[in-house]
C-alpha atoms as a PDB file:
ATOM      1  CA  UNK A   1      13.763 -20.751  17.660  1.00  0.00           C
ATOM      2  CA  UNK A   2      10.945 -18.058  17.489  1.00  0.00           C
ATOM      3  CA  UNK A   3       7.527 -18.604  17.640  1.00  0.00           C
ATOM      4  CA  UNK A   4       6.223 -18.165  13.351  1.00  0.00           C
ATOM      5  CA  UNK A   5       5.958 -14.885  12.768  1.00  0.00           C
ATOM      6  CA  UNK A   6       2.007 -14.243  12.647  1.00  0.00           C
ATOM      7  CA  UNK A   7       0.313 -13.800   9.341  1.00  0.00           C
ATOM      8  CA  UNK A   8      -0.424 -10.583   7.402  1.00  0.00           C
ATOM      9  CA  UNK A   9      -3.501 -10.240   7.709  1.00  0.00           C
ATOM     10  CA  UNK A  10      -3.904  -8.432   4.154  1.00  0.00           C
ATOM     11  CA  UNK A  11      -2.888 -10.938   2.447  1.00  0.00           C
ATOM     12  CA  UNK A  12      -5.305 -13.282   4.705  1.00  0.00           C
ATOM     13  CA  UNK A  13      -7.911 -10.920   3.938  1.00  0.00           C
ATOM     14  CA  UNK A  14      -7.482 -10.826   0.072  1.00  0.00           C
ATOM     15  CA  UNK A  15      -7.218 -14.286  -0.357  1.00  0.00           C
ATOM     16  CA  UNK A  16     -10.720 -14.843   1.877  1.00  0.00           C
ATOM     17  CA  UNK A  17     -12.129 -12.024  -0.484  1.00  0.00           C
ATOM     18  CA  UNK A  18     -12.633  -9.177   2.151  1.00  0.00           C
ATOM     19  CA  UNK A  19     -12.109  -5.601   2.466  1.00  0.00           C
ATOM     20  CA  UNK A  20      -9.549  -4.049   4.227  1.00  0.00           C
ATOM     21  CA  UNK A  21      -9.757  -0.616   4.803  1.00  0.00           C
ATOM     22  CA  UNK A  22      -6.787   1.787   5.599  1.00  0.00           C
ATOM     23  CA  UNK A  23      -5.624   5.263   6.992  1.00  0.00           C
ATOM     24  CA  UNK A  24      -3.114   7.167   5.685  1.00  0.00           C
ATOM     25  CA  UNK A  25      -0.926   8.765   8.525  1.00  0.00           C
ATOM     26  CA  UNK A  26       0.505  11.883   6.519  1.00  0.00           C
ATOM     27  CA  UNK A  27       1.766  13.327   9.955  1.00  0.00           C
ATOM     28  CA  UNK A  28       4.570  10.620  10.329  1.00  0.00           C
ATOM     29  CA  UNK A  29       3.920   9.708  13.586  1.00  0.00           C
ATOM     30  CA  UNK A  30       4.419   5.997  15.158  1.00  0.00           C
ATOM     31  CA  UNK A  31       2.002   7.044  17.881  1.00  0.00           C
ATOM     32  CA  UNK A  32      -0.679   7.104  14.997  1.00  0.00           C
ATOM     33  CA  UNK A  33       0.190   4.760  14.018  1.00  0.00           C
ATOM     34  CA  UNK A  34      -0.646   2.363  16.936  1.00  0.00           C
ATOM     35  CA  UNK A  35      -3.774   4.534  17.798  1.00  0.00           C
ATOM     36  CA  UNK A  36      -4.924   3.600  14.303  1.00  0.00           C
ATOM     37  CA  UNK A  37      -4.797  -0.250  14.654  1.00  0.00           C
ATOM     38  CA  UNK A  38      -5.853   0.525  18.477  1.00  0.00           C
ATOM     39  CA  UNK A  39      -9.083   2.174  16.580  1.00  0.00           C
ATOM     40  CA  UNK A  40      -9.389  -0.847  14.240  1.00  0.00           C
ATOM     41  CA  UNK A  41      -7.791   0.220  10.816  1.00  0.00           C
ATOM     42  CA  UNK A  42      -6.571  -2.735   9.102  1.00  0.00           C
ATOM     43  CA  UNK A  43      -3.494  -0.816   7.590  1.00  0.00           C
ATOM     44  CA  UNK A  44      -1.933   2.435   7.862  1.00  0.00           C
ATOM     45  CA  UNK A  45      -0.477   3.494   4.864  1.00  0.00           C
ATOM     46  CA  UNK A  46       3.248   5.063   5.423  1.00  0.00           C
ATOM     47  CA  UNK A  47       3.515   7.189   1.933  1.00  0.00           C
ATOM     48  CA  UNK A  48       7.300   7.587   1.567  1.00  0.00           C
ATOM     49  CA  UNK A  49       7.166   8.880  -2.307  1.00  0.00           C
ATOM     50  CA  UNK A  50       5.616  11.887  -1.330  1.00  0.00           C
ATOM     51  CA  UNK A  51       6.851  12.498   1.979  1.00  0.00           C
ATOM     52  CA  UNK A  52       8.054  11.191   5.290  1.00  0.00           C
ATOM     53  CA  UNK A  53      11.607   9.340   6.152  1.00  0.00           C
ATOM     54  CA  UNK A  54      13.700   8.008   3.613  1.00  0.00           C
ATOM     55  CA  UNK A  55      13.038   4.661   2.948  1.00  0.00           C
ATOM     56  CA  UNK A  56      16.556   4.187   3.414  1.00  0.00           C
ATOM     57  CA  UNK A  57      16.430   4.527   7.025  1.00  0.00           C
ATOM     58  CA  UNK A  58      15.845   1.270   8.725  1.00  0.00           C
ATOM     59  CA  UNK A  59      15.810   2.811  12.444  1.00  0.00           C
ATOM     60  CA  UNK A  60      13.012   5.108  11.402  1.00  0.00           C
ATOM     61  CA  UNK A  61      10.866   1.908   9.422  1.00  0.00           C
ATOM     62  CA  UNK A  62      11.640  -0.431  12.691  1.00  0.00           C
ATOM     63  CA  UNK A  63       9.871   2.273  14.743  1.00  0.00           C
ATOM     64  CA  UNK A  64       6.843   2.186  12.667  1.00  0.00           C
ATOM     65  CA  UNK A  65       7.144  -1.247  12.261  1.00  0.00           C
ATOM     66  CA  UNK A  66       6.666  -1.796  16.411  1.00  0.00           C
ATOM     67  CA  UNK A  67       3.792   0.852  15.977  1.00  0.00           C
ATOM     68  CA  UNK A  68       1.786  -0.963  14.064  1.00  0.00           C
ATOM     69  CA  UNK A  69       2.678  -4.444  15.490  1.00  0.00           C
ATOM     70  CA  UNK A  70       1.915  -3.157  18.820  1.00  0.00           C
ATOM     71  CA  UNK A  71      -1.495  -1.140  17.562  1.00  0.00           C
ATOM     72  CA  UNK A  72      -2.402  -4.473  15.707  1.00  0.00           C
ATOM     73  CA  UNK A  73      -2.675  -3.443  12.137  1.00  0.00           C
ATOM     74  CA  UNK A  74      -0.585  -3.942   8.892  1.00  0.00           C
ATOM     75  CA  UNK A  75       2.326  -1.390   7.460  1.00  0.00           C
ATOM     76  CA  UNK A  76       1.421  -0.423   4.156  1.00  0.00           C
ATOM     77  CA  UNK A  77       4.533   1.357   2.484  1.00  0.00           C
ATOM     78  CA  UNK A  78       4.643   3.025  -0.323  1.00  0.00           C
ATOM     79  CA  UNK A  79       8.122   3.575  -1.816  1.00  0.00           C
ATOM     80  CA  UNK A  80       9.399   6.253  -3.576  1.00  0.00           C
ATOM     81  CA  UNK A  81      10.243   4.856  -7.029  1.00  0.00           C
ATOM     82  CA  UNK A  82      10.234   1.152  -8.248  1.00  0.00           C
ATOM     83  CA  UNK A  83      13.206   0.382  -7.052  1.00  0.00           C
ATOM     84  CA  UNK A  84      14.164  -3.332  -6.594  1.00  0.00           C
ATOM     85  CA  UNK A  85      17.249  -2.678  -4.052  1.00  0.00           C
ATOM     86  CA  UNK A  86      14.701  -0.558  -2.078  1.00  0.00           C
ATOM     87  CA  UNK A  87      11.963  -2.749  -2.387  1.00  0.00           C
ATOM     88  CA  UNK A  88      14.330  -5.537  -0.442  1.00  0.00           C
ATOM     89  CA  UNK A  89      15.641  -2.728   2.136  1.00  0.00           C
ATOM     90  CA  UNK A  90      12.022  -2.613   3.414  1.00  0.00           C
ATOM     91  CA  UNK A  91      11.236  -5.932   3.607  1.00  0.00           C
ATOM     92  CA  UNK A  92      14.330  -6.875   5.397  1.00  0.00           C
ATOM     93  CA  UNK A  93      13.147  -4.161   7.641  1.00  0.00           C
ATOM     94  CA  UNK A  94      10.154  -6.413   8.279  1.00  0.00           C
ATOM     95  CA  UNK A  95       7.864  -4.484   5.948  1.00  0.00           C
ATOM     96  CA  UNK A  96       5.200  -7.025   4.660  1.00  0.00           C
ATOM     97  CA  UNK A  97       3.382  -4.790   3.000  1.00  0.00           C
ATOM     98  CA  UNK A  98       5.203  -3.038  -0.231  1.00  0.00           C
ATOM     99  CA  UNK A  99       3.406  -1.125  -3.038  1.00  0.00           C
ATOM    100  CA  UNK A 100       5.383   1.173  -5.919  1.00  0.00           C
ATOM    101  CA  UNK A 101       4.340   3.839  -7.669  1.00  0.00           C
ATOM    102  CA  UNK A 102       4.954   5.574 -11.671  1.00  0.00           C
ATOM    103  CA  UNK A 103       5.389   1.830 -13.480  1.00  0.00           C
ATOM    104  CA  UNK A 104       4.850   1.882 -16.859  1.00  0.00           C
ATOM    105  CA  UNK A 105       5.648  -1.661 -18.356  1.00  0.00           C
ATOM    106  CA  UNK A 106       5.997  -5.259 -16.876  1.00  0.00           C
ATOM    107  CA  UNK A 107       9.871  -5.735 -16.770  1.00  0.00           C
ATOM    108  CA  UNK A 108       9.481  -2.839 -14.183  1.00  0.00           C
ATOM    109  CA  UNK A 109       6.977  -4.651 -11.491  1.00  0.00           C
ATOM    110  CA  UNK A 110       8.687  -8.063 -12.644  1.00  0.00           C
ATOM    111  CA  UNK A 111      11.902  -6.473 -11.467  1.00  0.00           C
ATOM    112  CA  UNK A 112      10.101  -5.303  -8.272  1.00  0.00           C
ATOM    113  CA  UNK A 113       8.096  -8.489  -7.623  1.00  0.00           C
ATOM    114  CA  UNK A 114      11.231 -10.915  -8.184  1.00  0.00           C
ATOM    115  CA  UNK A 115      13.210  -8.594  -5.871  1.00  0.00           C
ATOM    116  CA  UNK A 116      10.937  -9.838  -3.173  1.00  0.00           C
ATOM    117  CA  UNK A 117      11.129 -13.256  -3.453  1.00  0.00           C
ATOM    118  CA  UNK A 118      13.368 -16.013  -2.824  1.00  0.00           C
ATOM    119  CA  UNK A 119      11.915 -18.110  -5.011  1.00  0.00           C
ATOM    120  CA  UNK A 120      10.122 -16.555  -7.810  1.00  0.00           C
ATOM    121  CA  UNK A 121       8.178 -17.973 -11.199  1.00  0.00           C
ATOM    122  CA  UNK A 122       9.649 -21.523 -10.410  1.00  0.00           C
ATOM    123  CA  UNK A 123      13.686 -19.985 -10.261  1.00  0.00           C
ATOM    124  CA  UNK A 124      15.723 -18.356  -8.039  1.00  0.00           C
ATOM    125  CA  UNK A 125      14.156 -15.153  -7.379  1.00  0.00           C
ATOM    126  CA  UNK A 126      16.301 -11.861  -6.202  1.00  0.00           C
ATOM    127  CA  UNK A 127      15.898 -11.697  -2.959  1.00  0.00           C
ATOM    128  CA  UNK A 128      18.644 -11.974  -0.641  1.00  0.00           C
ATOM    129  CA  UNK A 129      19.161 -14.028   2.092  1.00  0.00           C
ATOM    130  CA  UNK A 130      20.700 -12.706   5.768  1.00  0.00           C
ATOM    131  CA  UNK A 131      19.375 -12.070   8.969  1.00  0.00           C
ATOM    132  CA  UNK A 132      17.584  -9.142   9.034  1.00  0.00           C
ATOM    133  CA  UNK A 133      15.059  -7.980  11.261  1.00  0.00           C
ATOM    134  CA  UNK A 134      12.424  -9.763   9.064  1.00  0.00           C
ATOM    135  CA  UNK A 135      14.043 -13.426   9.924  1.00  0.00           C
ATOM    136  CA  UNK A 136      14.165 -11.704  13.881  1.00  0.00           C
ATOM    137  CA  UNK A 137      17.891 -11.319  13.396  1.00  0.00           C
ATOM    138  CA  UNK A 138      18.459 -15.193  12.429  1.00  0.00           C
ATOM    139  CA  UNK A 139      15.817 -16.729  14.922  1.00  0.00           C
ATOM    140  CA  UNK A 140      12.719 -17.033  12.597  1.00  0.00           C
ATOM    141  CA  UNK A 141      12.544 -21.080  11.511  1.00  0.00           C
ATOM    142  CA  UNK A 142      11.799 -21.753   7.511  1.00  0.00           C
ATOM    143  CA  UNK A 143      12.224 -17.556   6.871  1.00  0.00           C
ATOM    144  CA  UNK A 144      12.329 -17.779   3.075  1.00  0.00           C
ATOM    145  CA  UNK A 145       9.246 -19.830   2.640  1.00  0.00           C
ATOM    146  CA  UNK A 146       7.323 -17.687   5.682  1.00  0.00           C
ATOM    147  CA  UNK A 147       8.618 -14.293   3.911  1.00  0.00           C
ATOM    148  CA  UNK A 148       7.652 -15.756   0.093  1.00  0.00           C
ATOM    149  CA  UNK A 149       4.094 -16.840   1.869  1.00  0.00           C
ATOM    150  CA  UNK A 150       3.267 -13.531   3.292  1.00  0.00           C
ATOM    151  CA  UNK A 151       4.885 -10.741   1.430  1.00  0.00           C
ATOM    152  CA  UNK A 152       2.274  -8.539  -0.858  1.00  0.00           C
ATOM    153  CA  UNK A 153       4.489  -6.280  -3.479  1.00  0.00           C
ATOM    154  CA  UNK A 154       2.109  -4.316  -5.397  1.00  0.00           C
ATOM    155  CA  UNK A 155       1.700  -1.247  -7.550  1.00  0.00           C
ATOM    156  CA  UNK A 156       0.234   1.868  -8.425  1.00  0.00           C
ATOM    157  CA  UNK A 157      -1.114   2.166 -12.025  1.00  0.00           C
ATOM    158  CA  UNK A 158      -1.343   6.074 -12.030  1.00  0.00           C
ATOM    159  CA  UNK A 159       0.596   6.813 -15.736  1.00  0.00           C
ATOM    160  CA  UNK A 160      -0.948   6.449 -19.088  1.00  0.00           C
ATOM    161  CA  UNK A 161       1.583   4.133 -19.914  1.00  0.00           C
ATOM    162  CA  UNK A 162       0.580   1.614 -16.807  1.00  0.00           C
ATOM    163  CA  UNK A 163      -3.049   1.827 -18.425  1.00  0.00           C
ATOM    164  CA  UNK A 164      -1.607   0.962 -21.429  1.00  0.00           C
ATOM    165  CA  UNK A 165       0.270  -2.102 -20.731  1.00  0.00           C
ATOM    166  CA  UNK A 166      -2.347  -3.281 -17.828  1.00  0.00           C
ATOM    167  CA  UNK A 167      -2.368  -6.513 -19.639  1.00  0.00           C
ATOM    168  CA  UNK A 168       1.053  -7.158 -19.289  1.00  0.00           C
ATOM    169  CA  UNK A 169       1.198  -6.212 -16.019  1.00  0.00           C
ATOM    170  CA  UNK A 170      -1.732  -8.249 -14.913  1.00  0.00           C
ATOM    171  CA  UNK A 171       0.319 -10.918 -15.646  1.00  0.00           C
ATOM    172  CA  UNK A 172       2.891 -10.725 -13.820  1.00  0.00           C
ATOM    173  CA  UNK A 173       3.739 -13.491 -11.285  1.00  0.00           C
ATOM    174  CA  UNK A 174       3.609 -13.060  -7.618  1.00  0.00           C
ATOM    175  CA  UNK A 175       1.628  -9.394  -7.921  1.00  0.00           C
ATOM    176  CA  UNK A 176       0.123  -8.814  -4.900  1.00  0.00           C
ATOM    177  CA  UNK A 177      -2.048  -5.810  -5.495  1.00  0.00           C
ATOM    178  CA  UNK A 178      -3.127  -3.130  -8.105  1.00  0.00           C
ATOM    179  CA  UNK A 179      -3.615   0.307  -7.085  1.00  0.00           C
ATOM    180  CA  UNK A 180      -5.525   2.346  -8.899  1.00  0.00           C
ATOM    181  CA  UNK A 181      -4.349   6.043  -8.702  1.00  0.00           C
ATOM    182  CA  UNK A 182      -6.845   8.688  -9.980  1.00  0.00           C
ATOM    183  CA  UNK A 183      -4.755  11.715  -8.769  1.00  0.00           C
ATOM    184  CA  UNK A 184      -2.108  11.353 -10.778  1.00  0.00           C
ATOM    185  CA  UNK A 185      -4.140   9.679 -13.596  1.00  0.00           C
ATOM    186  CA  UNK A 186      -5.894  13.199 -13.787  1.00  0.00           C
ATOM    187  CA  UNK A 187      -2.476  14.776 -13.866  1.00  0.00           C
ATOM    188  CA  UNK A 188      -1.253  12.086 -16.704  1.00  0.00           C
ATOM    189  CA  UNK A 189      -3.974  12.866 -18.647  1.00  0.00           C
ATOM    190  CA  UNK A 190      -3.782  16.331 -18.903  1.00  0.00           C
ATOM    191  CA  UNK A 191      -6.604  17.710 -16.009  1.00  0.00           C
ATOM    192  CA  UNK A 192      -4.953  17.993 -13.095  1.00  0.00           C
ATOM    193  CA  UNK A 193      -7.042  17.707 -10.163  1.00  0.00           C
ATOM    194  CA  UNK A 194      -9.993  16.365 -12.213  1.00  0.00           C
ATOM    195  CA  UNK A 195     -10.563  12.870 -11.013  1.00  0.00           C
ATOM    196  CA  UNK A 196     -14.167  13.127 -12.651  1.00  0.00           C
ATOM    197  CA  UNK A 197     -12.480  14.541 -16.194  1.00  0.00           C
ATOM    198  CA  UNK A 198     -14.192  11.619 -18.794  1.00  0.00           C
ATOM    199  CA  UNK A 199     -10.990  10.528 -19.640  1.00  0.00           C
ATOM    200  CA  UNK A 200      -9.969   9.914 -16.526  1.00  0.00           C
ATOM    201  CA  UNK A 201     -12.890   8.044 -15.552  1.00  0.00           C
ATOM    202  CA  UNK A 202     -12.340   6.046 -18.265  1.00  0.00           C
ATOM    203  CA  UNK A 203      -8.767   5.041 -17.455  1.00  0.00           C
ATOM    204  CA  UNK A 204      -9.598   4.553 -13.454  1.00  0.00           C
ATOM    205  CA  UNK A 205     -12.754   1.722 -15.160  1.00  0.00           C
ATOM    206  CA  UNK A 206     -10.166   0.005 -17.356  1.00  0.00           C
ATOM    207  CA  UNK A 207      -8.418  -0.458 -14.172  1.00  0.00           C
ATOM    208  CA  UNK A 208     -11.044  -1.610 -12.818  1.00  0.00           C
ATOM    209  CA  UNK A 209     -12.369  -3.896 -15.126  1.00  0.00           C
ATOM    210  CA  UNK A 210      -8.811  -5.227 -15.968  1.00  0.00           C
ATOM    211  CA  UNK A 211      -7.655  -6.054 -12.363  1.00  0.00           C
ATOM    212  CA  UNK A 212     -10.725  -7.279 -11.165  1.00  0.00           C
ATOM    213  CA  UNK A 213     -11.086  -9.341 -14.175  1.00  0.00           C
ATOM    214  CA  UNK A 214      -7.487 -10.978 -13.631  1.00  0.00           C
ATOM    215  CA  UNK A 215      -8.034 -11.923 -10.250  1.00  0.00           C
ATOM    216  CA  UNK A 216      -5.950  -9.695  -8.643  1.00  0.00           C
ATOM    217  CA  UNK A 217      -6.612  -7.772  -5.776  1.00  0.00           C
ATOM    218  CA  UNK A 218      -7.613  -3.913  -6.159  1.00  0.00           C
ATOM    219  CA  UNK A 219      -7.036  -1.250  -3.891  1.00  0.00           C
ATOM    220  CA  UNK A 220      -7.744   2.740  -3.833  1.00  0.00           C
ATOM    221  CA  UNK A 221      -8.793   5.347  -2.228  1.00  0.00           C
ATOM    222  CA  UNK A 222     -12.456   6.259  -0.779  1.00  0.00           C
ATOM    223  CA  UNK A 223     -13.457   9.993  -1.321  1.00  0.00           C
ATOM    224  CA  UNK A 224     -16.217   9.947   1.320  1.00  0.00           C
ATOM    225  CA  UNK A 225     -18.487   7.109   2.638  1.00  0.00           C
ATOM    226  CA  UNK A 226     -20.899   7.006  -0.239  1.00  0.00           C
ATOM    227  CA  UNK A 227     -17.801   6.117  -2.537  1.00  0.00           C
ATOM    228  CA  UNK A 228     -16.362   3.514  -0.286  1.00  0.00           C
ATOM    229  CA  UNK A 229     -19.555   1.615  -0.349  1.00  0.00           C
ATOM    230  CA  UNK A 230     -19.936   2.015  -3.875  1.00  0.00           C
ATOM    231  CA  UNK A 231     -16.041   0.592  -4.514  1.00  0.00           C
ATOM    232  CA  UNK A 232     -16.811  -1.892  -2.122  1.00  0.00           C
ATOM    233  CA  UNK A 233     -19.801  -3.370  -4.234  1.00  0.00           C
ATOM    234  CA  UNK A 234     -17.281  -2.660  -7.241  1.00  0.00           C
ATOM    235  CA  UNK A 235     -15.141  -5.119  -6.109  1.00  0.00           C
ATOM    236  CA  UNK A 236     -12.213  -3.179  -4.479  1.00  0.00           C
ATOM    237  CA  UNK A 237     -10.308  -5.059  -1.179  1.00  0.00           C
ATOM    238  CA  UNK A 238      -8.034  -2.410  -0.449  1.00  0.00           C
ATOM    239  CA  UNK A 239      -9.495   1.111   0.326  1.00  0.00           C
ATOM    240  CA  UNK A 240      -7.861   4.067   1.755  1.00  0.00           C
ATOM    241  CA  UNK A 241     -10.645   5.960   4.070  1.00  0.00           C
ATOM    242  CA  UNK A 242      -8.701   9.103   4.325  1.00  0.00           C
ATOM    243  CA  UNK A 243      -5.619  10.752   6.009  1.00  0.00           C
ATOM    244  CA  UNK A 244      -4.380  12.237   9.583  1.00  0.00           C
ATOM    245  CA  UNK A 245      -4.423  15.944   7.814  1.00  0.00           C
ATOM    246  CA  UNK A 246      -7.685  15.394   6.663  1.00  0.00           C
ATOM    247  CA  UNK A 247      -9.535  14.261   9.645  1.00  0.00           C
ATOM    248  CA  UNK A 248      -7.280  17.060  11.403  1.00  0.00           C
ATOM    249  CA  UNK A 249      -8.333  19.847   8.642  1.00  0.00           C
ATOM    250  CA  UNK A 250     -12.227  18.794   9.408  1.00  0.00           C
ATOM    251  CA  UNK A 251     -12.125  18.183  12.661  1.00  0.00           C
ATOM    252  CA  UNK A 252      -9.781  21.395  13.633  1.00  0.00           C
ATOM    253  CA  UNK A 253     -11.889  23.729  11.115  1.00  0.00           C
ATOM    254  CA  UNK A 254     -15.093  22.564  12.779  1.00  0.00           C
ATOM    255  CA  UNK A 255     -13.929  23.667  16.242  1.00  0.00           C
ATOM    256  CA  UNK A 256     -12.536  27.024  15.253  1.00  0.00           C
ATOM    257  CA  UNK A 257     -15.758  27.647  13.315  1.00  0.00           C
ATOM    258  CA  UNK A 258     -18.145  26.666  15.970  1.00  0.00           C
ATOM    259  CA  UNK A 259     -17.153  29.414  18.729  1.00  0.00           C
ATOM    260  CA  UNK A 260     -18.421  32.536  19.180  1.00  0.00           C
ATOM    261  CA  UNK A 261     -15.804  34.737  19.995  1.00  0.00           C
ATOM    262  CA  UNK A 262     -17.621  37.710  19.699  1.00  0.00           C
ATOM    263  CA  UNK A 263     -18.572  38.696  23.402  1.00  0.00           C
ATOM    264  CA  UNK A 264     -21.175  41.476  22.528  1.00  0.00           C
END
């Protein structure tokens, strides 16, 4: 047999009360995606609603997979609806790290978060049992208590409805994370674009207040390092820093900017 596969370290880090802090890599590449846990980001978020592979595609999700093993950092995937059959097609992958976006009610994330699990809310959960790259192929000793120990399925609470039944959702078994979404929360609520708009201020505290108030770990994203402190002393454990295009569209800007291509 195997060595145990190591521990993820988010869910270490959660469950010690720490902060990890994440990169988005919006350019799809598994080279940045080792570079980033080379530079010390302690996940890189793979956003697969909006973008990227299909999550379907197990070749392209083992490549990114050995980037991020190899770089030393945690997968963080994002799926492209809360599906429960896709939900296991990454984690067989050896995905640790699942989060889905748009719920709206409980049964939805219970469906998700049972669909991870082989043993879920004292039953038989849904997950299903084979030898997938997760168990390395058949190898891995006690693989459905290691994968029940380490696997984090979370969600994104970005719809009115999700604010609505937060309750609900908070008390759902087995959730791993809440992730509060204030990008499409401004779109929900009618201001596109407005992530300052009262009401969607309002909605991103309930979250807030809701999550952190259930116990259960909250992630988001960091709009400059003024806000990441600030969400930091909040409470949040799970904050996205920025993205590949981003640092690109500074960093790129600033060059082209800077020169004086004027000769006179």
């Amino acid at each position: 047999m195997t060595d145990p596969i190591s521990e993820n370290d988010l869910r270490t880090t959660f469950e010690s009360g720490g902060v990890a802090l994440s990169v988005l890599e919006s350019a799809y590449s598994t080279n940045l995606v080792e570079f980033y846990g080379e530079l010390g980001a302690d996940a890189v978020w793979l956003d697969l609603e909006h973008g990227g592979p299909s999550p379907w595609d197990g070749e392209r999700l083992n490549d990114f997979l050995r980037a991020a093993e190899r770089g030393g950092t945690e997968l963080l995937v994002r799926t492209p609806e809360a599906d429960p059959a896709m939900v296991r097609k990454c984690l067989d992958a050896g995905v640790r790290n699942v989060f889905v976006p748009r719920v709206e009610t409980a049964d939805e994330v219970r469906d998700v978060c049972e669909a991870a699990r082989f043993d879920y809310d004292d039953e038989p959960g849904e997950r299903g049992l084979a030898n997938p790259r997760a168990s390395r192929w058949g190898l891995q000793g006690d693989y459905p208590a290691t994968e029940d120990r380490e696997t984090l399925v979370g969600v994104t609470v970005e719809t009115r409805e999700a604010v609505e039944n937060l309750d609900a959702i908070l008390d759902v078994p087995d959730l791993g994370f809440v992730f509060a979404g204030p990008l499409d929360l401004s779109a929900a609520y009618g201001h596109p674009g407005e992530r300052d708009h009262p009401e969607v201020q309002a909605a991103v505290e309930t979250i807030e207040e809701k999550t952190l108030e259930a116990d259960v770990p909250l992630g988001g994203l960091g709009f400059g390092v003024d806000d990441l402190n600030a969400k930091v002393q909040r409470g949040y454990q799970l904050l996205n820093c920025g993205s590949t295009t981003g640092a690109l569209k500074s960093a790129v800007s600033g060059w082209l900017e800077t020169v004086e291509r004027d000769s006179e």
